[in-house]
PDB file of N, CA and C in Angstrom:
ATOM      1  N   UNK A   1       3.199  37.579  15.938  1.00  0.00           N
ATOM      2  CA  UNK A   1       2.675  37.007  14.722  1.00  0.00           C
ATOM      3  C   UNK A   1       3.552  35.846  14.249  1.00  0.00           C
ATOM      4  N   UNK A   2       4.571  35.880  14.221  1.00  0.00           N
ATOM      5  CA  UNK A   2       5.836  34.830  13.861  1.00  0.00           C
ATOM      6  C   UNK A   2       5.788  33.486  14.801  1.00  0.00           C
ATOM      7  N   UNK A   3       5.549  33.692  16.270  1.00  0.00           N
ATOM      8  CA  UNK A   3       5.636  32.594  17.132  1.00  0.00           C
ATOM      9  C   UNK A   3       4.647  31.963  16.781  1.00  0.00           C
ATOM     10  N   UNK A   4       3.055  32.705  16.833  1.00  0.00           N
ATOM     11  CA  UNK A   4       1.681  31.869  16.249  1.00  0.00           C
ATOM     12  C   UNK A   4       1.919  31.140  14.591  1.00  0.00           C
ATOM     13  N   UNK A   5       2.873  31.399  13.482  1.00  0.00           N
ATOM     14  CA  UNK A   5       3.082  31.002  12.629  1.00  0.00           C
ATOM     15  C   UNK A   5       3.766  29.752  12.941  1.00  0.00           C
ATOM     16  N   UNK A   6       5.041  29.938  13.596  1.00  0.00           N
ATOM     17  CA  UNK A   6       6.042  28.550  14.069  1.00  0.00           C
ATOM     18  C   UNK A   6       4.878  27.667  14.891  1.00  0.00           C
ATOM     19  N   UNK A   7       4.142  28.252  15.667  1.00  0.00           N
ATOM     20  CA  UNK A   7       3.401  27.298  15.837  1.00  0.00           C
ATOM     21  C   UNK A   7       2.622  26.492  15.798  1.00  0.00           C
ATOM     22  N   UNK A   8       1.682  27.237  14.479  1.00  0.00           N
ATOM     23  CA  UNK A   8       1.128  26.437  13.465  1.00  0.00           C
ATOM     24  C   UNK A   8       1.386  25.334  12.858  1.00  0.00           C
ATOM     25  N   UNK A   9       2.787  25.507  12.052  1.00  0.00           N
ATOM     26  CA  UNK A   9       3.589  25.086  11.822  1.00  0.00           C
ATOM     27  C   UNK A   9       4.323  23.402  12.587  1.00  0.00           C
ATOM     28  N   UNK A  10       4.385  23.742  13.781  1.00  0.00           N
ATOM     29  CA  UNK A  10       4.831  22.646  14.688  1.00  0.00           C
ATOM     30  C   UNK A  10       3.641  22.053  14.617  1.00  0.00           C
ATOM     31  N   UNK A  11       2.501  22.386  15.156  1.00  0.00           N
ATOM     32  CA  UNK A  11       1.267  21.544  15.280  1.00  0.00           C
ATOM     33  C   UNK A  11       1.070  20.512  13.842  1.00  0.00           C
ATOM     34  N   UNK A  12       1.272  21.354  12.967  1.00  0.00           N
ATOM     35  CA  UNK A  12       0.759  20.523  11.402  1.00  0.00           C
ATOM     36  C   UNK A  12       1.481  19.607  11.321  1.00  0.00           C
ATOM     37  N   UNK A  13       3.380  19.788  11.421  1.00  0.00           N
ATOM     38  CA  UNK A  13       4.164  19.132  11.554  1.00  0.00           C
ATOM     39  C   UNK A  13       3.861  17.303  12.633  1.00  0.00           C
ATOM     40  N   UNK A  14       3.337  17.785  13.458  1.00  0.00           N
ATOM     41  CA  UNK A  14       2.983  16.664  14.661  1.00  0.00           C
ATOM     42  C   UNK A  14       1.888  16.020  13.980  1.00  0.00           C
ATOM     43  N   UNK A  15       0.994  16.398  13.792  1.00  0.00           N
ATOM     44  CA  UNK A  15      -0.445  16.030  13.153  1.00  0.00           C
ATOM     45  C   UNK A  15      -0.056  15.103  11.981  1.00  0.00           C
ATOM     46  N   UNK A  16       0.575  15.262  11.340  1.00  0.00           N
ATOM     47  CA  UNK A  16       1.221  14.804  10.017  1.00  0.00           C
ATOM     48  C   UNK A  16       1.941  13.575  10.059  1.00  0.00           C
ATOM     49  N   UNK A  17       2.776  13.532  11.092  1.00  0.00           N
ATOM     50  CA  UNK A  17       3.920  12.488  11.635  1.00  0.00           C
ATOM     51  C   UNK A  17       3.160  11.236  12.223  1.00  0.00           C
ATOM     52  N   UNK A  18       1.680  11.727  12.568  1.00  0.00           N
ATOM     53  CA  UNK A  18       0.622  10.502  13.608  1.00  0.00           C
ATOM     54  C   UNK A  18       0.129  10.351  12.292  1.00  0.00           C
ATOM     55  N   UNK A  19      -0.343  10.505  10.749  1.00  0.00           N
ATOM     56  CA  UNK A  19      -1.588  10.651  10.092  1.00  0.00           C
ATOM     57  C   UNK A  19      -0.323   9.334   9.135  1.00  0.00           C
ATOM     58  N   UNK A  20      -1.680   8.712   7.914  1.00  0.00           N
ATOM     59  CA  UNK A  20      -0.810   7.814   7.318  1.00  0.00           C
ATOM     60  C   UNK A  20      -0.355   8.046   6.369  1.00  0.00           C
ATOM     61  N   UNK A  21      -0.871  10.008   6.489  1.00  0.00           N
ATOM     62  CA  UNK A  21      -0.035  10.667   5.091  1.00  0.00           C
ATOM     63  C   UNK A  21       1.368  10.908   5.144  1.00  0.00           C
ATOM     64  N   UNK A  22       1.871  10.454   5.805  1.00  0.00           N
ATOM     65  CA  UNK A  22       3.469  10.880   6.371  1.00  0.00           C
ATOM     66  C   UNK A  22       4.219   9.252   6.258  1.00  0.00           C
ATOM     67  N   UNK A  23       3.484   8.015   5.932  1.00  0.00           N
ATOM     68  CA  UNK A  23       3.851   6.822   5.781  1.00  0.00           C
ATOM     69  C   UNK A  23       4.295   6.795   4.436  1.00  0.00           C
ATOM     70  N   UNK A  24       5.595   5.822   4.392  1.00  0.00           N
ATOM     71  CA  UNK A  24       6.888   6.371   2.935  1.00  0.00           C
ATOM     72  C   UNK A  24       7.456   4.977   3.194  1.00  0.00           C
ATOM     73  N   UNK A  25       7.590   3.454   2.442  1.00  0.00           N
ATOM     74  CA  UNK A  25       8.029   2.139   2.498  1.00  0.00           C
ATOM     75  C   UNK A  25       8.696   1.844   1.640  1.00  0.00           C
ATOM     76  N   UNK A  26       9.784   1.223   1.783  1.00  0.00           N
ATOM     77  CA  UNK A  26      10.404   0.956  -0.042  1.00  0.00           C
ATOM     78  C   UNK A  26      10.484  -0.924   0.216  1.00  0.00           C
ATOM     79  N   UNK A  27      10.374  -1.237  -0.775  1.00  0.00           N
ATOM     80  CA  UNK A  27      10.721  -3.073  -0.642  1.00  0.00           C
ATOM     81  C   UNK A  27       9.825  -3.743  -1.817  1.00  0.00           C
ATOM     82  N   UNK A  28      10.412  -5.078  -0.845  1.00  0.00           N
ATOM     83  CA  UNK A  28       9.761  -6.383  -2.158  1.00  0.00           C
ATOM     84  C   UNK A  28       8.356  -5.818  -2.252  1.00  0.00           C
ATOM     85  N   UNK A  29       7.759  -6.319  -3.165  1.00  0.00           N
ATOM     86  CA  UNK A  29       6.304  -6.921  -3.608  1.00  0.00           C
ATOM     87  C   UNK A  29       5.958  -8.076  -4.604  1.00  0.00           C
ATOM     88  N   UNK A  30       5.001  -8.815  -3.673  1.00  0.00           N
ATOM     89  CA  UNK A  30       4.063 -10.177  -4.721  1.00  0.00           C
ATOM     90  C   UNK A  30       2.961  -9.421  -5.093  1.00  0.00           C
ATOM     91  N   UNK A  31       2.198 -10.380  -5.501  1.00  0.00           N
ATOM     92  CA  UNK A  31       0.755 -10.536  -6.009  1.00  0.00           C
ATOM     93  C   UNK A  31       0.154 -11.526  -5.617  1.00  0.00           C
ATOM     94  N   UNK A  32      -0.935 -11.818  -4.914  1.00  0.00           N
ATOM     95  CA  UNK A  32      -1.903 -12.824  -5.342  1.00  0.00           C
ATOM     96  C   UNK A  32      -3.223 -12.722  -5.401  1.00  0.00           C
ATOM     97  N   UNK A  33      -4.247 -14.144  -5.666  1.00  0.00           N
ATOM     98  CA  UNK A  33      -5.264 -13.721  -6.114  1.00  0.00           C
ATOM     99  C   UNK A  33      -6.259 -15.097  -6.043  1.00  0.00           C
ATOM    100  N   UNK A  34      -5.697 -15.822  -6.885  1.00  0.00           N
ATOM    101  CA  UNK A  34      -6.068 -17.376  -7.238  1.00  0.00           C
ATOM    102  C   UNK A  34      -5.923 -17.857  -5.954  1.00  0.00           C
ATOM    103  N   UNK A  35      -7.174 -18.779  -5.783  1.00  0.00           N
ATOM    104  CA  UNK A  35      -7.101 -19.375  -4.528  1.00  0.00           C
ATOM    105  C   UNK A  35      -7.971 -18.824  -2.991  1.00  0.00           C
ATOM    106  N   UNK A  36      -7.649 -17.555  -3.387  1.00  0.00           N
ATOM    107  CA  UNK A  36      -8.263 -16.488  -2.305  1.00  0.00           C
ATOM    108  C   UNK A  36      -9.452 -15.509  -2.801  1.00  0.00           C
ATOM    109  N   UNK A  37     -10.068 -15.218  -4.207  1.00  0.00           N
ATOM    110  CA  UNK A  37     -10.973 -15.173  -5.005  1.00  0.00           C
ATOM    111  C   UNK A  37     -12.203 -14.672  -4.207  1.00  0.00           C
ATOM    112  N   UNK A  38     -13.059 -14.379  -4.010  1.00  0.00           N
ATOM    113  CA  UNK A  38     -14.458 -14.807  -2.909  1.00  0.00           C
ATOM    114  C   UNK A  38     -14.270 -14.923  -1.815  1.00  0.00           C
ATOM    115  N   UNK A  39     -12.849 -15.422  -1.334  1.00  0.00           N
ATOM    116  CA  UNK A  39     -12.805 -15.490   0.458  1.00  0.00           C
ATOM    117  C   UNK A  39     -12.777 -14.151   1.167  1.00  0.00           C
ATOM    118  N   UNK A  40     -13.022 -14.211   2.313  1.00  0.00           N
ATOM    119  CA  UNK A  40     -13.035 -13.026   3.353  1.00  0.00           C
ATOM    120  C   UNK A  40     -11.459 -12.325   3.043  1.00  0.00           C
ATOM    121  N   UNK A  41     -11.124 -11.274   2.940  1.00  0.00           N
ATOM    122  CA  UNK A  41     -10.160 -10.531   3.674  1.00  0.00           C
ATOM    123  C   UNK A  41     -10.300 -10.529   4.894  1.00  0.00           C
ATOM    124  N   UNK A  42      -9.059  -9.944   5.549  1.00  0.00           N
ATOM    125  CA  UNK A  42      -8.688  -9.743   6.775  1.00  0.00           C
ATOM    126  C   UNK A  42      -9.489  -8.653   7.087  1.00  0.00           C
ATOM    127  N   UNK A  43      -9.855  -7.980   6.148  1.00  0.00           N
ATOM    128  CA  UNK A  43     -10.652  -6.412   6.673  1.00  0.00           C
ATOM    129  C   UNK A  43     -11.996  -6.971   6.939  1.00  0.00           C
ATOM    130  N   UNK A  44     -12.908  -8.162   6.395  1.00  0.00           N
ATOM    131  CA  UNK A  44     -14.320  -8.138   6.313  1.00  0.00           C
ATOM    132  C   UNK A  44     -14.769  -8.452   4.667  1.00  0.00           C
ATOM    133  N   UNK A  45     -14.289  -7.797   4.173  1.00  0.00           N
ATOM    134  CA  UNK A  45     -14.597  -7.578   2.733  1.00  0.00           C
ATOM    135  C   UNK A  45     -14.072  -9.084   1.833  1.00  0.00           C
ATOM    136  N   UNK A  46     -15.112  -9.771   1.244  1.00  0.00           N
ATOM    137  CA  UNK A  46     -14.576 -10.556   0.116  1.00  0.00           C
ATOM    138  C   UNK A  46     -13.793 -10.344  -1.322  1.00  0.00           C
ATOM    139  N   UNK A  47     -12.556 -10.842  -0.886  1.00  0.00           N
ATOM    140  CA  UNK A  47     -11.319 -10.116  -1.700  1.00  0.00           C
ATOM    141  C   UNK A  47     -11.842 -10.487  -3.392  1.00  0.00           C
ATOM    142  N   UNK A  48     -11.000  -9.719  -3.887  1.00  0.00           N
ATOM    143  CA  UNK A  48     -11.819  -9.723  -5.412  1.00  0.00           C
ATOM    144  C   UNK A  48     -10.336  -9.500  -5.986  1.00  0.00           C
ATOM    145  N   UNK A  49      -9.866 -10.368  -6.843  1.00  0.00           N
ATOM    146  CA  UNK A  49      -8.276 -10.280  -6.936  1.00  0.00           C
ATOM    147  C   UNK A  49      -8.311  -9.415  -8.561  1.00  0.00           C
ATOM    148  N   UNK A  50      -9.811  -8.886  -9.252  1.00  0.00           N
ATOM    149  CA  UNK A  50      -9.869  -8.084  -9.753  1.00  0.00           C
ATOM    150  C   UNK A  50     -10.038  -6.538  -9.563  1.00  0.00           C
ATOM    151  N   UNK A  51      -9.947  -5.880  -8.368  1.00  0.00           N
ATOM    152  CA  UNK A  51     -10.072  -4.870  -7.734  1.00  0.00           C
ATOM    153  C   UNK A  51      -8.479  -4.593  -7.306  1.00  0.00           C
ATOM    154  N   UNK A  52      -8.693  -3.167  -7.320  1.00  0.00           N
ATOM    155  CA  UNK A  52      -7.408  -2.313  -6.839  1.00  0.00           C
ATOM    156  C   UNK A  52      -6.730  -2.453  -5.370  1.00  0.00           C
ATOM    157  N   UNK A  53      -6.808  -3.349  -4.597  1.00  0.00           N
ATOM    158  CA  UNK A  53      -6.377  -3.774  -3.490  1.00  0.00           C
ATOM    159  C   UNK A  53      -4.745  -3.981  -3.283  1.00  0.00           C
ATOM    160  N   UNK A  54      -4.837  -4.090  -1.969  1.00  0.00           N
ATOM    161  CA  UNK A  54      -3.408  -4.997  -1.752  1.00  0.00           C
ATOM    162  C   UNK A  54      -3.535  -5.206   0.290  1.00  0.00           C
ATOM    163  N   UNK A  55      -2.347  -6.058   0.130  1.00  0.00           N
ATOM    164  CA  UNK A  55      -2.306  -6.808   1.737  1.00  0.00           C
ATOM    165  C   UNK A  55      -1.088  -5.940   2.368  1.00  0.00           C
ATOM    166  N   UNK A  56      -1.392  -4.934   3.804  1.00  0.00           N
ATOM    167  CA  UNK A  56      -0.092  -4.874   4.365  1.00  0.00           C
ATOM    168  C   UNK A  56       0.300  -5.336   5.706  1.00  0.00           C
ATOM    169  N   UNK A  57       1.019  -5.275   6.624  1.00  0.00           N
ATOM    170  CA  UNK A  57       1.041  -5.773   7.521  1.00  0.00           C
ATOM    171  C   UNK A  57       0.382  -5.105   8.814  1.00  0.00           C
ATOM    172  N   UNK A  58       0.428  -3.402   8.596  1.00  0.00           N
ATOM    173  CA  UNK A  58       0.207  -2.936  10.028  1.00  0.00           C
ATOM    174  C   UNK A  58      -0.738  -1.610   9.543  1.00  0.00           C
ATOM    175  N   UNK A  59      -0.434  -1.130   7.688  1.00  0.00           N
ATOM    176  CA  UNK A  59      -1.495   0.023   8.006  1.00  0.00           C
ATOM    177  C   UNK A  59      -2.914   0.117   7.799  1.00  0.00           C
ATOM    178  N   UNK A  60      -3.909   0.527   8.230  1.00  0.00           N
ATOM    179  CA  UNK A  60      -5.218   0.811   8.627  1.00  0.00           C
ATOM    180  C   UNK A  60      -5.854   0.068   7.377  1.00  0.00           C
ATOM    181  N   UNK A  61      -6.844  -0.345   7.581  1.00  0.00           N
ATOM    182  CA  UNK A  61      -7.969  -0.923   6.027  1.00  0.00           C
ATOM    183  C   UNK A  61      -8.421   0.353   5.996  1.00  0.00           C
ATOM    184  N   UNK A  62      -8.553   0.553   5.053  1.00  0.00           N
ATOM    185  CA  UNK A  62      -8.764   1.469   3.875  1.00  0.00           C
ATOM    186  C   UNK A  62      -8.406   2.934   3.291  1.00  0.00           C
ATOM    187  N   UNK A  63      -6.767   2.180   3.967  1.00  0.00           N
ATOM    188  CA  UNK A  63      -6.239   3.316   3.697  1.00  0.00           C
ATOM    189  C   UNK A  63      -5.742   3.020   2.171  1.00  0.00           C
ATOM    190  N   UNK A  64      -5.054   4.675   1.795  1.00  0.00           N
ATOM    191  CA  UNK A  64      -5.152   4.245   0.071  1.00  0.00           C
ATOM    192  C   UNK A  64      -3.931   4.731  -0.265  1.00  0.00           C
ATOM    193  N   UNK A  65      -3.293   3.967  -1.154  1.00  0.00           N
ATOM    194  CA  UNK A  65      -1.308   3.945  -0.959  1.00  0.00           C
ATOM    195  C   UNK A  65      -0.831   4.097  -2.343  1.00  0.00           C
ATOM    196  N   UNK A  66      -0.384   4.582  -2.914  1.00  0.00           N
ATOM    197  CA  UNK A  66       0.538   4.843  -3.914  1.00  0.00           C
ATOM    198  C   UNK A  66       1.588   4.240  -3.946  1.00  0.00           C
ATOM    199  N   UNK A  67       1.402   3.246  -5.255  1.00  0.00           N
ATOM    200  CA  UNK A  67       2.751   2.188  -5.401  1.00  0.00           C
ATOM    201  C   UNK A  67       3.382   2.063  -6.397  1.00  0.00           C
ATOM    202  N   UNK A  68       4.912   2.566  -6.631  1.00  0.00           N
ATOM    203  CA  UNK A  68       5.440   2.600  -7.275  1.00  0.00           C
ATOM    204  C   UNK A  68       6.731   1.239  -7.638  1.00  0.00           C
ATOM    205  N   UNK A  69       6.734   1.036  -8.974  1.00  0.00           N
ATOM    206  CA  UNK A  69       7.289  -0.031  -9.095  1.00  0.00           C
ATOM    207  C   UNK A  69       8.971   1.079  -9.221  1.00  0.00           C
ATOM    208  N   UNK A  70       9.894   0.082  -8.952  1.00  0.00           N
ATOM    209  CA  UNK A  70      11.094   1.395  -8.873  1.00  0.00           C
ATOM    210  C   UNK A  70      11.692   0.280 -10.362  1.00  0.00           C
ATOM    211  N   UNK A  71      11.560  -0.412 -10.757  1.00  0.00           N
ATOM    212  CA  UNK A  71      12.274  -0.743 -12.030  1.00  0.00           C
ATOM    213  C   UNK A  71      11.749   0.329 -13.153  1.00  0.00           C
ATOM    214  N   UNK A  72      10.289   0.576 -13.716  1.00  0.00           N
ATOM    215  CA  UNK A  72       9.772   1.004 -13.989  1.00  0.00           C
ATOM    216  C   UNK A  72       8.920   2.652 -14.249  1.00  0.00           C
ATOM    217  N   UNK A  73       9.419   2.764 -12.588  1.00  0.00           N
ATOM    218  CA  UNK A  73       8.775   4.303 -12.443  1.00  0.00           C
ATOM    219  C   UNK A  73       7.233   4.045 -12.405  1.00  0.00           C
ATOM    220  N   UNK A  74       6.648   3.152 -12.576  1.00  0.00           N
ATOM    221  CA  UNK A  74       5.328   3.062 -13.011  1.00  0.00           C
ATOM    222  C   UNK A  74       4.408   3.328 -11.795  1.00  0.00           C
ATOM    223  N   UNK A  75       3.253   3.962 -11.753  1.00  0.00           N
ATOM    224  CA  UNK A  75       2.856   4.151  -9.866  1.00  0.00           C
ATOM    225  C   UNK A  75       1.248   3.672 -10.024  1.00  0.00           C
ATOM    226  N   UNK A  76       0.455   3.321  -9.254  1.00  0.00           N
ATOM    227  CA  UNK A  76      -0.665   2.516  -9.134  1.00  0.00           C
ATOM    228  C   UNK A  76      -1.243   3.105  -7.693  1.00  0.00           C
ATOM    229  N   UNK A  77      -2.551   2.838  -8.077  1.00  0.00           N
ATOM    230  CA  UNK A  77      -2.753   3.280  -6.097  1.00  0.00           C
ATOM    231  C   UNK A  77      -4.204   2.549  -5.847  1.00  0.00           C
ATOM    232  N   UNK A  78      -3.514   1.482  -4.662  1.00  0.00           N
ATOM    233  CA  UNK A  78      -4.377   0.396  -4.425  1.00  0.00           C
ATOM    234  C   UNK A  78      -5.198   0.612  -2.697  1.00  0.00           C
ATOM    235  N   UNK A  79      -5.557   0.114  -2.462  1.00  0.00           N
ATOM    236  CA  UNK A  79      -6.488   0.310  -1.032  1.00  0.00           C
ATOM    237  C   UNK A  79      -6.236  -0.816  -0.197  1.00  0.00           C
ATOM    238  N   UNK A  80      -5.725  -0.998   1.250  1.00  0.00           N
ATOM    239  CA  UNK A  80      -5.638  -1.852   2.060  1.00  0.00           C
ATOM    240  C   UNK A  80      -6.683  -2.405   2.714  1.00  0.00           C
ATOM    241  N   UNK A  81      -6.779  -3.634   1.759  1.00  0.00           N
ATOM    242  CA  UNK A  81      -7.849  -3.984   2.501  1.00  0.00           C
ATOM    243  C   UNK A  81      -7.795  -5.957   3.627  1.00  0.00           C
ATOM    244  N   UNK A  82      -6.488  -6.157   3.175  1.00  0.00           N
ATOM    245  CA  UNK A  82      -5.805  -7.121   4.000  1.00  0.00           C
ATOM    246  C   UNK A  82      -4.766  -7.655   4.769  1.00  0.00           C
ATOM    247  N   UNK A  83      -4.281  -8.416   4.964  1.00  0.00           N
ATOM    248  CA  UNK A  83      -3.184  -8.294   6.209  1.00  0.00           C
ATOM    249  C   UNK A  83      -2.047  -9.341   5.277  1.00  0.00           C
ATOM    250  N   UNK A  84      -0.752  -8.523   5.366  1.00  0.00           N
ATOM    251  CA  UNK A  84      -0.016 -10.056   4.471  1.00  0.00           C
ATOM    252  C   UNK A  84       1.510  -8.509   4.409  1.00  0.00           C
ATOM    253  N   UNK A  85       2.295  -9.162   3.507  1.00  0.00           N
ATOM    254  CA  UNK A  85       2.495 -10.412   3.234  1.00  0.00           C
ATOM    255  C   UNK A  85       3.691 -11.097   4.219  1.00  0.00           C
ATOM    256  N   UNK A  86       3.259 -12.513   4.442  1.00  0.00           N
ATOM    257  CA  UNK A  86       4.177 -13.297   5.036  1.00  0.00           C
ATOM    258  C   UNK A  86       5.421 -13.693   4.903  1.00  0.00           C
ATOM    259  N   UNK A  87       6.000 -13.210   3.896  1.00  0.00           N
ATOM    260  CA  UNK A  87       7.207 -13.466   3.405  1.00  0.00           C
ATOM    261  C   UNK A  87       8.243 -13.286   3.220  1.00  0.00           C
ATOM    262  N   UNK A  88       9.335 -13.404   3.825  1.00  0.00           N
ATOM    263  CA  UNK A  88      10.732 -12.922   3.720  1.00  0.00           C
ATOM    264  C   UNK A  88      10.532 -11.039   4.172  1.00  0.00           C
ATOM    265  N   UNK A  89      11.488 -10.605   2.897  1.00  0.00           N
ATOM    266  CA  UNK A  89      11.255  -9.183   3.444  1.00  0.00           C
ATOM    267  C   UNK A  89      10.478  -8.323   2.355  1.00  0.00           C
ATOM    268  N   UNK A  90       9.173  -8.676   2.204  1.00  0.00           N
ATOM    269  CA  UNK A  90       8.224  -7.782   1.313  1.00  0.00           C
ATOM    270  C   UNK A  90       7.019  -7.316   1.747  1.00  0.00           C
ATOM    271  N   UNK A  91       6.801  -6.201   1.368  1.00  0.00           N
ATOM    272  CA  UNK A  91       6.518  -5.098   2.419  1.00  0.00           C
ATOM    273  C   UNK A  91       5.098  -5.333   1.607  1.00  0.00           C
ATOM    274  N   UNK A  92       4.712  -5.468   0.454  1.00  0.00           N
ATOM    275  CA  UNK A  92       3.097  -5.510   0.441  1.00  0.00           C
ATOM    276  C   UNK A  92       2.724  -6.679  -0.679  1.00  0.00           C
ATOM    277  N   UNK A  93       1.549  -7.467  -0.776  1.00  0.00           N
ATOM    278  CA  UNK A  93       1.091  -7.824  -1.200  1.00  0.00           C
ATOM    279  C   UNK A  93       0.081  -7.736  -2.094  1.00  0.00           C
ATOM    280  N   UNK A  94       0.092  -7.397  -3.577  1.00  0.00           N
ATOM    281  CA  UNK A  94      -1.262  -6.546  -4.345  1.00  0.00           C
ATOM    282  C   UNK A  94      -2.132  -7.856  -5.079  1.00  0.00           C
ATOM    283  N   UNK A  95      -2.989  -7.284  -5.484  1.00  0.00           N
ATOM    284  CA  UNK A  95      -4.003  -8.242  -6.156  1.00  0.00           C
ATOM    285  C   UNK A  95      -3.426  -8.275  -7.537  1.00  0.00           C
ATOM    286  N   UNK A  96      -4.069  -9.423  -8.364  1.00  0.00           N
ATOM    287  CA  UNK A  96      -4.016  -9.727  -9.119  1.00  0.00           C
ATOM    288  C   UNK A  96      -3.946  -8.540 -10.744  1.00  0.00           C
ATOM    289  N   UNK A  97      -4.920  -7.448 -10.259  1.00  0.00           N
ATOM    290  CA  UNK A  97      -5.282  -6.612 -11.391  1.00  0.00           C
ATOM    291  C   UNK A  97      -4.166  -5.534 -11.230  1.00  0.00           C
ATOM    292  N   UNK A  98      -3.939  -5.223  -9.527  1.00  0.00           N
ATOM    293  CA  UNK A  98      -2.797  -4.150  -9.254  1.00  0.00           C
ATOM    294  C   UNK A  98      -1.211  -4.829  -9.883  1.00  0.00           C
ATOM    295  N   UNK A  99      -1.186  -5.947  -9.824  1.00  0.00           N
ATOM    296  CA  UNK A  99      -0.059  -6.743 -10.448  1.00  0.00           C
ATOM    297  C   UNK A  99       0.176  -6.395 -12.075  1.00  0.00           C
ATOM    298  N   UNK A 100      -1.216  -6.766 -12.356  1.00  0.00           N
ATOM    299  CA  UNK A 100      -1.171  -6.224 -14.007  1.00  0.00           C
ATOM    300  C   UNK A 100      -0.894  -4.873 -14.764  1.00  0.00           C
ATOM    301  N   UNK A 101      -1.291  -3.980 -13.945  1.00  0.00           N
ATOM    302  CA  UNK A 101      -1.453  -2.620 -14.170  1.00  0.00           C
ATOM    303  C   UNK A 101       0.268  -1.692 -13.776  1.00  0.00           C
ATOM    304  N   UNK A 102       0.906  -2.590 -12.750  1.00  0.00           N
ATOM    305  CA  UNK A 102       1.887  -2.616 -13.034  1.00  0.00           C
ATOM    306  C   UNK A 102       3.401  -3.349 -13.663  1.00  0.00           C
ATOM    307  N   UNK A 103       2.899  -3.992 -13.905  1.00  0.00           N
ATOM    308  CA  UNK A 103       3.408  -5.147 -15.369  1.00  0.00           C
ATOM    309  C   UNK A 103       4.414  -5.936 -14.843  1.00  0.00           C
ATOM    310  N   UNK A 104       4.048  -6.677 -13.721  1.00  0.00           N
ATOM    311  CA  UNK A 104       5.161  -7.574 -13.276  1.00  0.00           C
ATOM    312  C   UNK A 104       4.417  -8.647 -12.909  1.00  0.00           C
ATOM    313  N   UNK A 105       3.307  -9.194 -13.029  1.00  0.00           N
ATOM    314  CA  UNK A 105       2.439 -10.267 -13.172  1.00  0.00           C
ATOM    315  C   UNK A 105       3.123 -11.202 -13.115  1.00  0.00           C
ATOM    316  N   UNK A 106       3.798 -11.903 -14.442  1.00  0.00           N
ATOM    317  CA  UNK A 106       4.287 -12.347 -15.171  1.00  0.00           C
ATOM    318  C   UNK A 106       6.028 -12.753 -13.908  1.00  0.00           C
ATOM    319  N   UNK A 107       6.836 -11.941 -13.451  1.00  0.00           N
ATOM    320  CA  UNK A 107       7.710 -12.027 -12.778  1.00  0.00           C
ATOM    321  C   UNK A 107       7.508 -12.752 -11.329  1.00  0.00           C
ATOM    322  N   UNK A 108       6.191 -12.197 -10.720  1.00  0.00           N
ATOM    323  CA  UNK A 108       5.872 -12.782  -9.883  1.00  0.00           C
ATOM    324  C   UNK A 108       6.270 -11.581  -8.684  1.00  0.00           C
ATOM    325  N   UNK A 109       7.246 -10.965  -8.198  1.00  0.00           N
ATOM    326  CA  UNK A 109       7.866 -10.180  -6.923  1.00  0.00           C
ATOM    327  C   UNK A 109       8.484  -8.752  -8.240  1.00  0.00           C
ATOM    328  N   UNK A 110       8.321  -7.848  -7.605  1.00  0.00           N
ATOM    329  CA  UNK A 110       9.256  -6.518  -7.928  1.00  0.00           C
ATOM    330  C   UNK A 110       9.640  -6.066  -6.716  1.00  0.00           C
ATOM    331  N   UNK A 111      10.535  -4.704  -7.164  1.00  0.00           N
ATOM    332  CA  UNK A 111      10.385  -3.862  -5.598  1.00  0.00           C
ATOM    333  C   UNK A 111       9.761  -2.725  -5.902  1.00  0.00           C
ATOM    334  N   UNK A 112       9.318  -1.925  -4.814  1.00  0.00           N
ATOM    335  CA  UNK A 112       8.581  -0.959  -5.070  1.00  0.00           C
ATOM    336  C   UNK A 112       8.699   0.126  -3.853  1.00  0.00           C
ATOM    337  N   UNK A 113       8.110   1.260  -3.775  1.00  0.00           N
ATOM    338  CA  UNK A 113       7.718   2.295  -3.167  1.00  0.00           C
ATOM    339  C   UNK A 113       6.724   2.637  -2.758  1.00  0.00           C
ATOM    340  N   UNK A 114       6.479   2.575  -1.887  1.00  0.00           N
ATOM    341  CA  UNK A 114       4.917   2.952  -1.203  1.00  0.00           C
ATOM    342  C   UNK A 114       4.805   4.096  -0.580  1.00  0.00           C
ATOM    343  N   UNK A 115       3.639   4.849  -0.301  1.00  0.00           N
ATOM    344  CA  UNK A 115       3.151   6.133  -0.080  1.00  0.00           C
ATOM    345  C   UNK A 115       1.519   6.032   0.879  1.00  0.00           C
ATOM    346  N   UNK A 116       1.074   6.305   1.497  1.00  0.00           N
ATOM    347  CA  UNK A 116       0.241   6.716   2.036  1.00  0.00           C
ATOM    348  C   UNK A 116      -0.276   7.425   1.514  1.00  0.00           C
ATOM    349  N   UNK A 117      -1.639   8.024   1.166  1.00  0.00           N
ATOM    350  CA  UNK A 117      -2.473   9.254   0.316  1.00  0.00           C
ATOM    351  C   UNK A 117      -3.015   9.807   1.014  1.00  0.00           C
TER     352      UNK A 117
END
């Protein structure tokens, strides 16, 4: 009974480690929006820099991420729906409204914490 438990166990463990619920990022973040309005995303979808979005570099479109600003504590949870950001060392790019909602608009870059859901 114990070995079929550990092995449960191992399996979930493995399953977990491949899934993008086990994905955990800390770093910069921008915003943008203006400019890119109506155009295509990288996913297909015409980006809407009023929607809960953001740009990452490698995980899946539509996956859905929990982002925490670490000045703040403040957490948001936006949906990948583009490819970015290009810049130095910042790990995601959010829209315009995800910018607002976590109150660094105005600053332009925070850092933050990211999560997989």
């Amino acid at each position: 009974m114990i070995k079929k438990a550990v092995l449960a166990a191992t399996c979930a463990a493995i399953v977990l480690s491949f899934s993008s619920a086990a994905y955990a990022q800390c770093g910069g973040a921008s915003w943008y929006g203006p400019g890119f309005h109506g155009k295509k995303a990288a996913s297909g979808q015409t980006f809407n820099e009023n929607a809960m979005t953001a740009a990452h570099r490698s995980l899946p479109f539509g996956t859905k991420v929990q982002v925490t600003d670490q000045r703040t504590g403040k957490s948001i949870q936006v949906t990948i729906n583009d490819r970015g950001p290009f810049h130095g060392k910042r790990i995601i790019d959010l829209s315009k409204a995800a910018a607002n909602e976590l109150g660094f608009r105005n600053r332009g870059v925070t850092s933050v914490c990211i999560a997989a859901i």
